[in-house]
N, C-alpha and C. Protein backbone atom coordinates (compact mmCIF):
# COMPACT_ATOMS: atom_id res chain seq x y z
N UNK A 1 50.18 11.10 86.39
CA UNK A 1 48.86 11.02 85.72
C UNK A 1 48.32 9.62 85.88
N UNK A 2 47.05 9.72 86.31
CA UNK A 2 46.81 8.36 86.55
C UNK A 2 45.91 7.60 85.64
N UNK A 3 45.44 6.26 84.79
CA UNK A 3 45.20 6.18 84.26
C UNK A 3 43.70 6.19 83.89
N UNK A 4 42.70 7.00 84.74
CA UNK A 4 41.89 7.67 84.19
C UNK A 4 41.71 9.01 83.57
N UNK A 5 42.91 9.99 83.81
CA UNK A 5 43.24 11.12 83.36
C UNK A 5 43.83 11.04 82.01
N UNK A 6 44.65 9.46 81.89
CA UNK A 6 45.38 9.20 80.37
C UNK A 6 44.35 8.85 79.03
N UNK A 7 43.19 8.37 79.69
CA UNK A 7 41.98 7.87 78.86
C UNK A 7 40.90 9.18 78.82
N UNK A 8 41.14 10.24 79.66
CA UNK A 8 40.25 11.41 79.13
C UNK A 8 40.94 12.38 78.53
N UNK A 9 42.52 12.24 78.10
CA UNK A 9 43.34 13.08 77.29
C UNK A 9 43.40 13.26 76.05
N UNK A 10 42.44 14.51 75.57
CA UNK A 10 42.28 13.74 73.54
C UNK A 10 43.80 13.99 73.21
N UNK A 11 44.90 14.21 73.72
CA UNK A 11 46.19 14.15 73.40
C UNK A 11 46.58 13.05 73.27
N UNK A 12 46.05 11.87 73.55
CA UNK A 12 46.52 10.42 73.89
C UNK A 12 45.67 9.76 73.65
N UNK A 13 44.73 10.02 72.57
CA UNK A 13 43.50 9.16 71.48
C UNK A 13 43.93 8.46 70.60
N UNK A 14 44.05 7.47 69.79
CA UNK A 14 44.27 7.17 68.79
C UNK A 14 43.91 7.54 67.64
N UNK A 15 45.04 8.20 66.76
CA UNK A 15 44.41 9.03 65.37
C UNK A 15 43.41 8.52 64.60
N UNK A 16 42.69 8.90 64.36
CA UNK A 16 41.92 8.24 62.92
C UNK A 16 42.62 7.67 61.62
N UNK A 17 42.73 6.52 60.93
CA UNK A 17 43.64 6.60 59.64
C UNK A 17 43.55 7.68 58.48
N UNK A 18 44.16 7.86 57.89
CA UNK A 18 43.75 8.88 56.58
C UNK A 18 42.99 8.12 55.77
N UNK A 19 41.82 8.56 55.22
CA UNK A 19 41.38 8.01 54.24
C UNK A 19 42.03 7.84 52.68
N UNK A 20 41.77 6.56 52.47
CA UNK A 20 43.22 5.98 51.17
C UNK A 20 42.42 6.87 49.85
N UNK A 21 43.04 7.55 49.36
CA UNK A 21 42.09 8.17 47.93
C UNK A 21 42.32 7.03 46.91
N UNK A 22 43.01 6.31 46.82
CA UNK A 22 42.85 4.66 45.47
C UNK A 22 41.90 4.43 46.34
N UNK A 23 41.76 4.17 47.47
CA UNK A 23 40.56 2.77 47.83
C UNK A 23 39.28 3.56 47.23
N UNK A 24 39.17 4.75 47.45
CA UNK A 24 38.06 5.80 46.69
C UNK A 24 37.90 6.09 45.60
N UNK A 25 38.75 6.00 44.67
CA UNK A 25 38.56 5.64 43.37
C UNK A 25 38.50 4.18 42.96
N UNK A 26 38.73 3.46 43.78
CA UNK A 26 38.05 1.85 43.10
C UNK A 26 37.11 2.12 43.51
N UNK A 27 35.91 1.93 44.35
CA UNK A 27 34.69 2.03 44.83
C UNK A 27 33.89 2.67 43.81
N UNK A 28 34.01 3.88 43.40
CA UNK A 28 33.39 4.61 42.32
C UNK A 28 33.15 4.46 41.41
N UNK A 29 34.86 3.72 40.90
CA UNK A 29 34.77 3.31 39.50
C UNK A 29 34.12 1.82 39.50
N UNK A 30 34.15 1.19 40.35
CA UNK A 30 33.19 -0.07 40.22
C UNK A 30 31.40 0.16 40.22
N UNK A 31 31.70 1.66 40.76
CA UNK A 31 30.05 1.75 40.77
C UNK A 31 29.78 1.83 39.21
N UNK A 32 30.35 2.78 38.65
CA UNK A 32 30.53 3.48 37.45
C UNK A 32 30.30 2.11 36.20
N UNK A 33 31.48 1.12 36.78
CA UNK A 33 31.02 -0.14 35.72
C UNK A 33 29.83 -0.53 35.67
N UNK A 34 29.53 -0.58 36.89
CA UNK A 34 28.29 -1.60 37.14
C UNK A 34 26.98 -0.97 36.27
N UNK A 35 27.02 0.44 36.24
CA UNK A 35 26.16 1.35 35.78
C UNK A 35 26.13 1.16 34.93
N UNK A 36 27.41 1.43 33.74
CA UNK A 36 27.12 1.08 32.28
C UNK A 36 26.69 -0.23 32.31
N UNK A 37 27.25 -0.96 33.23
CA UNK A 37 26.89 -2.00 32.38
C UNK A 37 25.14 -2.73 32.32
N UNK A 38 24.84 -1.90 32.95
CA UNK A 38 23.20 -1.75 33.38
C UNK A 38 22.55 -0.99 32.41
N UNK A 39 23.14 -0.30 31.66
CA UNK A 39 22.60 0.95 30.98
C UNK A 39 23.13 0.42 29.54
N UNK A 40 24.14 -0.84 28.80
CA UNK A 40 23.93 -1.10 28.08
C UNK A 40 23.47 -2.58 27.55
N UNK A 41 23.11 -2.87 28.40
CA UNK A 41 22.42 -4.50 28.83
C UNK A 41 21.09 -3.85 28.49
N UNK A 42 20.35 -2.72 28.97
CA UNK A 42 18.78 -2.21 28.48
C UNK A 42 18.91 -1.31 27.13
N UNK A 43 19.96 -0.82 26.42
CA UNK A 43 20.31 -0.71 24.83
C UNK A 43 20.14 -1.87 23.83
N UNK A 44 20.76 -2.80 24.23
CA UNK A 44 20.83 -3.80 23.78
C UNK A 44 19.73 -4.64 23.41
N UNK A 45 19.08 -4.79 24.94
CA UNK A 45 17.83 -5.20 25.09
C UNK A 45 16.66 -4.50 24.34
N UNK A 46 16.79 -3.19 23.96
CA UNK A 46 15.70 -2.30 23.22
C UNK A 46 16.20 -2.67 21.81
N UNK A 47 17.27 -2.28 21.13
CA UNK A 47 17.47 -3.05 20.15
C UNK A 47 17.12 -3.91 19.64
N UNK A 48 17.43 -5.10 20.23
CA UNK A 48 16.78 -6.60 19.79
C UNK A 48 15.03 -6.40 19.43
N UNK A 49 14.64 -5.67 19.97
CA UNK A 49 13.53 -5.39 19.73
C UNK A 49 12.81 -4.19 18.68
N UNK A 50 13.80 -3.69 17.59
CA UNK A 50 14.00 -2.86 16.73
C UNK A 50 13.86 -3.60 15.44
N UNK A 51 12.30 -3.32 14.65
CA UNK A 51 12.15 -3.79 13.36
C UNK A 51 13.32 -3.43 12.38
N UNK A 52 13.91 -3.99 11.51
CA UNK A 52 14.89 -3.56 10.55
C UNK A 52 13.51 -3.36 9.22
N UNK A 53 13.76 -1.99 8.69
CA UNK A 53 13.02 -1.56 7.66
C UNK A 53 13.48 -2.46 6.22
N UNK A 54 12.66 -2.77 5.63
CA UNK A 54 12.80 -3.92 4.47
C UNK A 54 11.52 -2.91 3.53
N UNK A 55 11.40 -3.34 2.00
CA UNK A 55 11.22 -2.93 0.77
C UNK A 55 10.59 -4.34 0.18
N UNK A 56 9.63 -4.00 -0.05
CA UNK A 56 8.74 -5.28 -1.01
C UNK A 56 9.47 -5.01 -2.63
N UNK A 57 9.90 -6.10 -3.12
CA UNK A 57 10.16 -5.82 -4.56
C UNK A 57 9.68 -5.22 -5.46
N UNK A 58 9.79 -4.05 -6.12
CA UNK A 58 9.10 -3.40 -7.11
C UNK A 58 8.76 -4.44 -7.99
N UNK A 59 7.30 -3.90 -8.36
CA UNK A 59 6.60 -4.80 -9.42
C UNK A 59 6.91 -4.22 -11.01
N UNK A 60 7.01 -4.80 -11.84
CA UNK A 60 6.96 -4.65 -13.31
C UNK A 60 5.74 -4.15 -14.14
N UNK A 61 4.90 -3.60 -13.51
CA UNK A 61 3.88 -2.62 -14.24
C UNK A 61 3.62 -1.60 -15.31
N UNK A 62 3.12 -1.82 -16.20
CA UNK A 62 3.28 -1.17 -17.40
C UNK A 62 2.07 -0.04 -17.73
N UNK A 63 2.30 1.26 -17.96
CA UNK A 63 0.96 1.79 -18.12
C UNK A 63 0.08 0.85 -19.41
N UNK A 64 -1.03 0.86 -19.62
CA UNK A 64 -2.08 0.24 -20.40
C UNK A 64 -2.58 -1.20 -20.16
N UNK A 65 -1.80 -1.62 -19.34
CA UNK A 65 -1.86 -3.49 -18.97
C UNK A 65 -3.19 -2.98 -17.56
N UNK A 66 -3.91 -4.25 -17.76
CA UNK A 66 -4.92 -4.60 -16.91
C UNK A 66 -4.39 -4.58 -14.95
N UNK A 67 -5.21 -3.39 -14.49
CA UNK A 67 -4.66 -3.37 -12.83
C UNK A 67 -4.97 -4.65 -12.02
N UNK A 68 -3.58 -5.45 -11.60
CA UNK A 68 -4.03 -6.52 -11.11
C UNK A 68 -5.68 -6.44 -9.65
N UNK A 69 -5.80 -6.99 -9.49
CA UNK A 69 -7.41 -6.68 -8.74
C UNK A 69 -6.96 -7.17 -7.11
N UNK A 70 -7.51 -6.82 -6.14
CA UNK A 70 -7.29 -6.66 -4.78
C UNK A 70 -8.49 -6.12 -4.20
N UNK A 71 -8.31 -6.34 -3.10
CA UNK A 71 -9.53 -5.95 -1.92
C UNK A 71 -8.53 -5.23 -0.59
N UNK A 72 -9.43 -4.33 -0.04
CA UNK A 72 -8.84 -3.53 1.34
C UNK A 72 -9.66 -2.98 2.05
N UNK A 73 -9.76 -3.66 3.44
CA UNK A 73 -10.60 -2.99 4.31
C UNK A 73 -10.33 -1.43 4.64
N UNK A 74 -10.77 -0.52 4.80
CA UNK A 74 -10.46 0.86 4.82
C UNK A 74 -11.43 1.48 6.07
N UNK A 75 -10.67 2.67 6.46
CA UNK A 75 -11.04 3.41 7.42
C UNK A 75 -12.55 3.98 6.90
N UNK A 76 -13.25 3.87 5.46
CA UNK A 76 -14.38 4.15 5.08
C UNK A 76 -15.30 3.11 4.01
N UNK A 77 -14.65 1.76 5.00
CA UNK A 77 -15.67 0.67 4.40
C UNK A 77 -14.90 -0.24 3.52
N UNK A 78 -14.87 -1.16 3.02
CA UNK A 78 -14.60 -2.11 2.00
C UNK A 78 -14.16 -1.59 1.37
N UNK A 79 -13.08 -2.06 0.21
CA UNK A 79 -12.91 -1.67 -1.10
C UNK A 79 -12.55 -3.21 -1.83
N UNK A 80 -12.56 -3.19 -3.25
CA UNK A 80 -12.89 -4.25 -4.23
C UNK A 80 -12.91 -3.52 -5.47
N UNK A 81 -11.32 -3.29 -5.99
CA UNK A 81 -11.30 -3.24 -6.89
C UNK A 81 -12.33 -3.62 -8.45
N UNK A 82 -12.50 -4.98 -7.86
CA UNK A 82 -13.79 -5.10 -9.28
C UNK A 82 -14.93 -4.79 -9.46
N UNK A 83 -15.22 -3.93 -8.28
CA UNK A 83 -17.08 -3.23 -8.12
C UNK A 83 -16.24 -1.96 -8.41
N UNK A 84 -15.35 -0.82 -8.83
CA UNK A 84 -15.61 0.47 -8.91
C UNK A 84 -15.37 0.23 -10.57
N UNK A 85 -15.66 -1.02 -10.93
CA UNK A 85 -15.74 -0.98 -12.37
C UNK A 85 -16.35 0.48 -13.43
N UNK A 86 -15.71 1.31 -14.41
CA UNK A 86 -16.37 2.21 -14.82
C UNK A 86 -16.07 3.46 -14.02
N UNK A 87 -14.92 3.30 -13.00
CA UNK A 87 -14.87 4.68 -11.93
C UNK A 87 -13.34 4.78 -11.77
N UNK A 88 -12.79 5.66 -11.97
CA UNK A 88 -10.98 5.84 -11.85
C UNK A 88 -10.85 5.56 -10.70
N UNK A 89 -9.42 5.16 -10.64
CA UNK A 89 -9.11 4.77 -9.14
C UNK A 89 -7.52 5.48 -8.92
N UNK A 90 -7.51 5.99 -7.83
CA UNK A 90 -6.04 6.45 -7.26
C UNK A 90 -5.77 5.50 -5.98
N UNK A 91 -4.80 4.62 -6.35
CA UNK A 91 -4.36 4.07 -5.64
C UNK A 91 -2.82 4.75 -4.56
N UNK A 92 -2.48 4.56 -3.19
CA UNK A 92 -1.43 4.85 -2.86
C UNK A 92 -0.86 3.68 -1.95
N UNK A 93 0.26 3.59 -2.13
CA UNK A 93 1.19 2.81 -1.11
C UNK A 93 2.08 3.00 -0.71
N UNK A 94 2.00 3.15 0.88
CA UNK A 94 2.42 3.81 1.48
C UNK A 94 3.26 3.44 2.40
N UNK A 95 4.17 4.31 3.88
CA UNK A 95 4.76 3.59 4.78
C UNK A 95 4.35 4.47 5.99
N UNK A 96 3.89 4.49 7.00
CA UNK A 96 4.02 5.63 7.85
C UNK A 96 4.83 6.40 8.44
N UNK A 97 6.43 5.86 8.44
CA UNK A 97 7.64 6.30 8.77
C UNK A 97 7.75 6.84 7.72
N UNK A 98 7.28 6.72 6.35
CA UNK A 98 8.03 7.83 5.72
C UNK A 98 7.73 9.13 5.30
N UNK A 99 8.50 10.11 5.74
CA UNK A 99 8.58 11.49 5.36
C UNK A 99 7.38 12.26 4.04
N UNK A 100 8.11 11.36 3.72
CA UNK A 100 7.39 11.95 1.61
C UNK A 100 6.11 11.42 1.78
N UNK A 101 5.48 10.20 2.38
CA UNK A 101 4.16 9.68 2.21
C UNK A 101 3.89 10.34 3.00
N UNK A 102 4.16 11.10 4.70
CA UNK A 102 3.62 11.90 5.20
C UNK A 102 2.87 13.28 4.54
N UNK A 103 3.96 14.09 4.18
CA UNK A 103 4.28 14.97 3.61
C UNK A 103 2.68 15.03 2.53
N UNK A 104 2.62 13.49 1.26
CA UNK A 104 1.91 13.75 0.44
C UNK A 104 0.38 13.49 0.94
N UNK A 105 0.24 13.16 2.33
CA UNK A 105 -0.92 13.04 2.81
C UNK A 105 -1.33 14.56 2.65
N UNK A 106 -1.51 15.44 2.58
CA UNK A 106 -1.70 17.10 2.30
C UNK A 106 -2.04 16.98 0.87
N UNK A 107 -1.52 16.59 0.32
CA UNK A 107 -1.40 16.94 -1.48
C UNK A 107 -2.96 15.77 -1.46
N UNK A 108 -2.78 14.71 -1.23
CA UNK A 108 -4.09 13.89 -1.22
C UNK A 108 -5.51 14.10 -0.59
N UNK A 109 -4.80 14.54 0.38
CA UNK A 109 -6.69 15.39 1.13
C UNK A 109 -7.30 16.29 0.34
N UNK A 110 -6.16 17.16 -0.54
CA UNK A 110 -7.04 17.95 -1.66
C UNK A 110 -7.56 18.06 -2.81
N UNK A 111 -6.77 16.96 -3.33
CA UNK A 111 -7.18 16.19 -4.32
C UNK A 111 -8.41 15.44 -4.30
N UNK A 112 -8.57 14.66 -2.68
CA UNK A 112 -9.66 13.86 -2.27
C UNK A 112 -11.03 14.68 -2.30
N UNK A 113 -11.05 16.01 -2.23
CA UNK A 113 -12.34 16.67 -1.78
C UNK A 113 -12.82 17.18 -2.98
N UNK A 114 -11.40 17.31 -4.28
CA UNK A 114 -11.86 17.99 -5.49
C UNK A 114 -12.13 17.14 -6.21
N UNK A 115 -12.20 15.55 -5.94
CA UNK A 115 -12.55 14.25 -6.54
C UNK A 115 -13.13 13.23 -6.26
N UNK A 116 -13.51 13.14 -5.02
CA UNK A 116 -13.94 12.13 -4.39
C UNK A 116 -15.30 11.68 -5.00
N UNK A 117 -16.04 12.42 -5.60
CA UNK A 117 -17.05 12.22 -6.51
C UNK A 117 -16.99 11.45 -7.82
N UNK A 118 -16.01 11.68 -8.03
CA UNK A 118 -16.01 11.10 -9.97
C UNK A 118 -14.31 10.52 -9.63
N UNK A 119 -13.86 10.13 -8.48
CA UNK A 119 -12.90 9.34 -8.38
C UNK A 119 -12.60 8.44 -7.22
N UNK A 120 -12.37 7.13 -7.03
CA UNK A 120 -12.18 6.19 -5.55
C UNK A 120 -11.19 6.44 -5.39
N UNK A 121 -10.45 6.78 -4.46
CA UNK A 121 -9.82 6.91 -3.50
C UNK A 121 -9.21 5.96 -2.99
N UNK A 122 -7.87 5.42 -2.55
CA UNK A 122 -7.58 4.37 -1.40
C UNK A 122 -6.01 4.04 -1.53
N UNK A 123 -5.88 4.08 -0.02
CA UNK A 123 -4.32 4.25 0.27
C UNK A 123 -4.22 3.13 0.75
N UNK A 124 -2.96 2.56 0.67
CA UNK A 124 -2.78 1.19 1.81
C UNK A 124 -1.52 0.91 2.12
N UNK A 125 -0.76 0.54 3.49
CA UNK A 125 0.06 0.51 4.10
C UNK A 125 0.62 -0.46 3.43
N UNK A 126 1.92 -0.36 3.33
CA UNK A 126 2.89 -1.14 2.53
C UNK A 126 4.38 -1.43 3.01
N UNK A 127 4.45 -1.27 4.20
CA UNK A 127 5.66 -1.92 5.07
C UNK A 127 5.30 -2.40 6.64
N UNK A 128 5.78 -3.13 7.12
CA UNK A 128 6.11 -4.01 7.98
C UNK A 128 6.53 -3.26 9.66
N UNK A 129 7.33 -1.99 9.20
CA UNK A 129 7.66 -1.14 10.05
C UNK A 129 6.69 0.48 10.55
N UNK A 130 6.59 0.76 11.91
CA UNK A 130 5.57 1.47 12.01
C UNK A 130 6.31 2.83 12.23
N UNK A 131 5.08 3.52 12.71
CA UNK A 131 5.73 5.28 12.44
C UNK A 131 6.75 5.84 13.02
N UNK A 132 7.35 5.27 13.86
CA UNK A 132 8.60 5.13 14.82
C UNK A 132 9.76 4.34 14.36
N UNK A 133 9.37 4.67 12.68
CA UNK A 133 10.34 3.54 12.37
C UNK A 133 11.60 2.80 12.99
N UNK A 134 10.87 2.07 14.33
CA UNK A 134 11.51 0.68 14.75
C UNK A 134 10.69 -0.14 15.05
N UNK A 135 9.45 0.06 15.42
CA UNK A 135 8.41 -0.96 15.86
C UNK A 135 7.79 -1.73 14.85
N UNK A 136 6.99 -2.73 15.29
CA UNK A 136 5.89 -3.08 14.13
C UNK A 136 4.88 -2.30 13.92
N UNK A 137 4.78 -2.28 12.21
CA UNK A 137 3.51 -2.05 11.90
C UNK A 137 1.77 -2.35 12.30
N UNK A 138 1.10 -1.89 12.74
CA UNK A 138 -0.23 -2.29 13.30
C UNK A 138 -1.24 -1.59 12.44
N UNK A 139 -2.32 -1.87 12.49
CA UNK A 139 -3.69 -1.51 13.02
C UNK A 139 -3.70 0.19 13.69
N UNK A 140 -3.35 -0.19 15.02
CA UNK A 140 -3.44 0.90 15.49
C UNK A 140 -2.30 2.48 15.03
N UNK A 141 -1.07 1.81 14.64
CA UNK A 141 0.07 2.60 14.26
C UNK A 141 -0.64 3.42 12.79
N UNK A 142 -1.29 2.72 11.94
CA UNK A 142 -2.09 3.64 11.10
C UNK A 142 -3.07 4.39 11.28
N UNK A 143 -4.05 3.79 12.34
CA UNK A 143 -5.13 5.05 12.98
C UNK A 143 -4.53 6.33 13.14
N UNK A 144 -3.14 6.03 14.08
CA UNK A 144 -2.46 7.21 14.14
C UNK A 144 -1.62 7.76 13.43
N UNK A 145 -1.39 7.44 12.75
CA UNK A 145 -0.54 8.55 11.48
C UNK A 145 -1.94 9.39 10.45
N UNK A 146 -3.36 7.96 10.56
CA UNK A 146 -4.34 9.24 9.92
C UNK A 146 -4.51 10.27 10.65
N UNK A 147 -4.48 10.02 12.25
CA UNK A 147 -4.94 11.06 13.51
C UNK A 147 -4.30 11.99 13.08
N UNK A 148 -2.75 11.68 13.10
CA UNK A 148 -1.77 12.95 13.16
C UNK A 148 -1.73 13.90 11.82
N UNK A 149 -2.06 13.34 10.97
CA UNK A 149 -1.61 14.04 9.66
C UNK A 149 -2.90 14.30 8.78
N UNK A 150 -3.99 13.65 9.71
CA UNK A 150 -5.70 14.62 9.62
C UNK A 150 -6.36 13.91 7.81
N UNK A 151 -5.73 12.37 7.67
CA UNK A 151 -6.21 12.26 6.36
C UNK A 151 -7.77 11.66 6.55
N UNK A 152 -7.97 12.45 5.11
CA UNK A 152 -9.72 12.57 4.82
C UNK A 152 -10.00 10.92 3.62
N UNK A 153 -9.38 10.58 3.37
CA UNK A 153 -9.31 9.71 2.24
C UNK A 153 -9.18 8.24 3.04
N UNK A 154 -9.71 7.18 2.21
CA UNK A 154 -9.76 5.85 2.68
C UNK A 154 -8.40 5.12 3.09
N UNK A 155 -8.28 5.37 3.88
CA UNK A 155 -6.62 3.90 4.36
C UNK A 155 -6.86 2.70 4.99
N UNK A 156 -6.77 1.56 4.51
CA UNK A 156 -6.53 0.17 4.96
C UNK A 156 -5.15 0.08 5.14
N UNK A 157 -4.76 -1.24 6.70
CA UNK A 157 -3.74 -1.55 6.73
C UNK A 157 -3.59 -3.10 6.34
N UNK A 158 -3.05 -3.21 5.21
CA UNK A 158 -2.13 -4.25 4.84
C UNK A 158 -1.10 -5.40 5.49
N UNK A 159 -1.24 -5.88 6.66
CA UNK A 159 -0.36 -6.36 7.33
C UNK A 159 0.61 -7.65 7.07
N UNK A 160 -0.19 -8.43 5.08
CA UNK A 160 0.56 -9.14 4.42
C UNK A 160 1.19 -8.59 3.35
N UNK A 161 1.11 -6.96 3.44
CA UNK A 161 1.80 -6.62 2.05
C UNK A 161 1.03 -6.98 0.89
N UNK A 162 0.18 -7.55 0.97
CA UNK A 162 -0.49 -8.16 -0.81
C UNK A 162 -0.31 -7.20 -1.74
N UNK A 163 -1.20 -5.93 -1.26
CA UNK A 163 -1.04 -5.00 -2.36
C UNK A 163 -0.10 -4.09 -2.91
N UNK A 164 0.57 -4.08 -1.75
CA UNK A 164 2.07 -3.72 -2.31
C UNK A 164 2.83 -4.29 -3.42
N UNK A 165 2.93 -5.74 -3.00
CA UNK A 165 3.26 -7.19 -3.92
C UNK A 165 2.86 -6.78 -5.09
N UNK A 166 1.74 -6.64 -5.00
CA UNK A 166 1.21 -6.21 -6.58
C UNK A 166 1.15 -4.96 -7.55
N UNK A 167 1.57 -3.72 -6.30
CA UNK A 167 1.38 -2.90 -7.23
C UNK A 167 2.87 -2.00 -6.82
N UNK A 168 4.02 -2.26 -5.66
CA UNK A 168 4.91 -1.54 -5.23
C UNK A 168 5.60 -1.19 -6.73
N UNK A 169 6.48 0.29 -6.87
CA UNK A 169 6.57 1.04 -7.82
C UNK A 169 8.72 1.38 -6.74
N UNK A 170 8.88 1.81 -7.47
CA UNK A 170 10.93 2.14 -6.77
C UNK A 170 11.06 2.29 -5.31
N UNK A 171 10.10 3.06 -4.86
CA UNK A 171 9.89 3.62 -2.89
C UNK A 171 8.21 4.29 -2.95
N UNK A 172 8.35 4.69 -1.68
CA UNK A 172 7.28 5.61 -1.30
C UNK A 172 7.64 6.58 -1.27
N UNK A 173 6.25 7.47 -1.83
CA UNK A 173 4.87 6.78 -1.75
C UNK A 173 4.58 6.29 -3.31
N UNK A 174 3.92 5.15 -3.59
CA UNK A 174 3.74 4.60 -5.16
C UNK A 174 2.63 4.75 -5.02
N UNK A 175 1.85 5.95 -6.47
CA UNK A 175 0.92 6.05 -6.74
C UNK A 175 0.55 5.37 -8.46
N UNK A 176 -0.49 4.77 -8.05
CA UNK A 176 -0.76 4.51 -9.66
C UNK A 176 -2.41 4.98 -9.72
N UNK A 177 -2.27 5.44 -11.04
CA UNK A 177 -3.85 5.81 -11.33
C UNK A 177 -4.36 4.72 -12.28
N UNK A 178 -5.37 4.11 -12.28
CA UNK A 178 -6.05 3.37 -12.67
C UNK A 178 -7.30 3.83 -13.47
N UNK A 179 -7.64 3.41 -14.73
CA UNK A 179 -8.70 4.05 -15.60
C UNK A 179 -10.21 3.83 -15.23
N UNK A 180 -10.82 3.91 -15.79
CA UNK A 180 -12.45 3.68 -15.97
C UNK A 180 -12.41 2.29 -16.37
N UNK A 181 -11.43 1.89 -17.47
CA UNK A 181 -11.47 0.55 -17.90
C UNK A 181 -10.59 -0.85 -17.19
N UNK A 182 -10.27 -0.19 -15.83
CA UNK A 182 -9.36 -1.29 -15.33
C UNK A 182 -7.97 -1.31 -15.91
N UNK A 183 -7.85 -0.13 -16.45
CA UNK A 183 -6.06 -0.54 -17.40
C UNK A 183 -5.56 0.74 -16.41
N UNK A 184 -4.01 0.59 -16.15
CA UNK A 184 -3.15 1.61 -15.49
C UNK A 184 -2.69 2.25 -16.91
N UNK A 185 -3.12 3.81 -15.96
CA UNK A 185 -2.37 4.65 -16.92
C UNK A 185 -1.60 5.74 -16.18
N UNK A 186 -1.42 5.98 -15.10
CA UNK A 186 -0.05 6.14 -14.42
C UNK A 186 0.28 5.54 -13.07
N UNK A 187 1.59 5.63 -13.24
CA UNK A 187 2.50 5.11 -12.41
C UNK A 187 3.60 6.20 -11.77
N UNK A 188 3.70 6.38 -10.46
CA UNK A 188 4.60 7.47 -10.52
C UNK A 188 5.07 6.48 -8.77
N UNK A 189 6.52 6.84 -8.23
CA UNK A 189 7.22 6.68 -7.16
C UNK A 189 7.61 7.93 -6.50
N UNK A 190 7.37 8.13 -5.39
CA UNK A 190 8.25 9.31 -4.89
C UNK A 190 6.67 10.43 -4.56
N UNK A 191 7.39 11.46 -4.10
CA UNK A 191 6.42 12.79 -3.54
C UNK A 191 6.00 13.16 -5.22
N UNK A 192 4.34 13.09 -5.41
CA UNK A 192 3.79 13.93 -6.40
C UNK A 192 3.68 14.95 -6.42
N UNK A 193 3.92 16.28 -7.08
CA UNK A 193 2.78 17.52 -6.87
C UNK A 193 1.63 17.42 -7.53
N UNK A 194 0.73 18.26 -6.86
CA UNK A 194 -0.79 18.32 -7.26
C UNK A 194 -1.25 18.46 -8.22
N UNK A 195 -0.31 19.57 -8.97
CA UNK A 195 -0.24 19.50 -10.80
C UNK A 195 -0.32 18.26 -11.64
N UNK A 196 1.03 17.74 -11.08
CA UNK A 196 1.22 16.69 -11.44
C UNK A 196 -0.22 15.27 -11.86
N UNK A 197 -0.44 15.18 -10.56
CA UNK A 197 -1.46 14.64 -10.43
C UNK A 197 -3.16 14.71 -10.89
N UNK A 198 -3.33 15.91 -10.65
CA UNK A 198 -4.64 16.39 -11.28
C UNK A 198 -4.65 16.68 -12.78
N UNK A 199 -3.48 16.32 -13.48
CA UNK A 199 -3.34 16.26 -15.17
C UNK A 199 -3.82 14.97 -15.54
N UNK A 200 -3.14 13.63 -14.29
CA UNK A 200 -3.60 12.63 -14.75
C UNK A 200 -4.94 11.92 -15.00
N UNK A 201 -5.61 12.66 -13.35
CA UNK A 201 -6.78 12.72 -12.90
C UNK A 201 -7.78 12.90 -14.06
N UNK A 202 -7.39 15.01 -14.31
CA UNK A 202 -8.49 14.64 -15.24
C UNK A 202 -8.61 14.54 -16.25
N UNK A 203 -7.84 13.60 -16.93
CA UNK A 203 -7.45 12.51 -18.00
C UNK A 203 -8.66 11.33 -17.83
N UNK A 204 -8.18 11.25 -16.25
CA UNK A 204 -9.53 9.96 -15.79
C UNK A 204 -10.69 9.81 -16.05
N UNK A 205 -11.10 11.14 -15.94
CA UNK A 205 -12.38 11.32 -15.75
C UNK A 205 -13.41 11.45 -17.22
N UNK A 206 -12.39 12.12 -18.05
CA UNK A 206 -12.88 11.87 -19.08
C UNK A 206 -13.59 10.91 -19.48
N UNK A 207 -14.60 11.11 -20.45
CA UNK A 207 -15.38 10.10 -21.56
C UNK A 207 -14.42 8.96 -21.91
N UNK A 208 -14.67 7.98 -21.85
CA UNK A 208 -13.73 6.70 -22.74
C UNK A 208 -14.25 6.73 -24.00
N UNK A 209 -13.54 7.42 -25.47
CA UNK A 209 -13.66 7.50 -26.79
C UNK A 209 -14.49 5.88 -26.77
N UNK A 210 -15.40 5.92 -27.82
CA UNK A 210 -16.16 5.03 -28.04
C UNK A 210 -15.08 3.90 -29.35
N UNK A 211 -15.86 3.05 -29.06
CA UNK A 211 -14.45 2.49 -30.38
C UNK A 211 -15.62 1.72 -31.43
């Protein structure tokens, strides 16, 4: 055989090596690290960027004591406590992440339409954290929780807390009703029912006994 017949003999090729199965499982598993570790480097990174939900100190409010006074721009104009002098006021404070203030946005739209006449109205944002409870609170994060949950009633957003400061009650949602005469005469924390509420209401509305 001569040695061009030995070089066209696939009998006399040089084998291929076997492929090593460890060298194939390192390769993989280094891919595999690299991945997590890509995938928790952008956890991490979203995190850091995750508002921690915080609670303004409940205030010490007493029914019959004078409603401290505040102002709030609102989705239906100004408000100024000391011009609805002579007119009940339902105040709410609220969070948009939370459930129950969601929830009582319903109970308030109907209340709002069976009162909005012989009662002011006005809700105002009272945490720091927005409806996703991880982001910040905005401006815009309240447009959209009115969008979503279709409220008919005045909401300003609060973005120093003031009125919270002044009027926050155990959690949300803190409603206080406020008289004809500027004095609180309820105070309630938590989901109202409508009962509930429209007893106090039309308490409000009533004549102030002459003295």
């Amino acid at each position: 055989m001569n040695k061009a017949d030995r070089r066209s003999d696939p009998s006399l090729k040089a084998k291929a090596p076997a492929e090593n199965p460890l060298r194939t499982w390192i390769i993989y598993g280094s891919i595999a690290v690299v991945v997590l570790g890509i995938i928790t480097a952008v956890a991490y990174g979203s995190r850091t960027n995750v508002q921690p939900i915080t609670f303004p100190t409940p205030v010490k409010l007493q029914v019959g004591q004078a409603a401290p006074e505040f102002t709030a721009s609102t989705t239906q104009g100004p408000f100024d406590l000391a011009k609805v002098a002579g007119k009940p006021v339902l105040l709410e404070i609220f969070a948009t992440w939370c459930p129950h203030c969601q929830r009582e946005t319903a109970v308030l739209n109907t209340l709002y339409d069976a009162y909005k006449k012989q009662i002011a109205f006005v809700a105002v944002s009272g945490n720091k954290v927005g409806m996703d409870a991880a982001s910040a609170a905005s401006q815009e994060d309240m447009m959209n929780f009115v969008q979503r949950f279709k409220v008919r009633y005045p909401v300003a957003y609060d973005p120093d807390l003031t009125v919270a400061n002044k009027y926050m009650q155990g959690g949300y949602p803190s409603i206080i009703i406020i008289g004809k005469d500027g004095k609180i005469l309820s105070l309630s924390s938590g989901e109202a029912t409508p009962e509930t509420l429209q007893k106090v209401l039309d308490a409000a509305v009533k004549p102030v006994p002459k003295t």
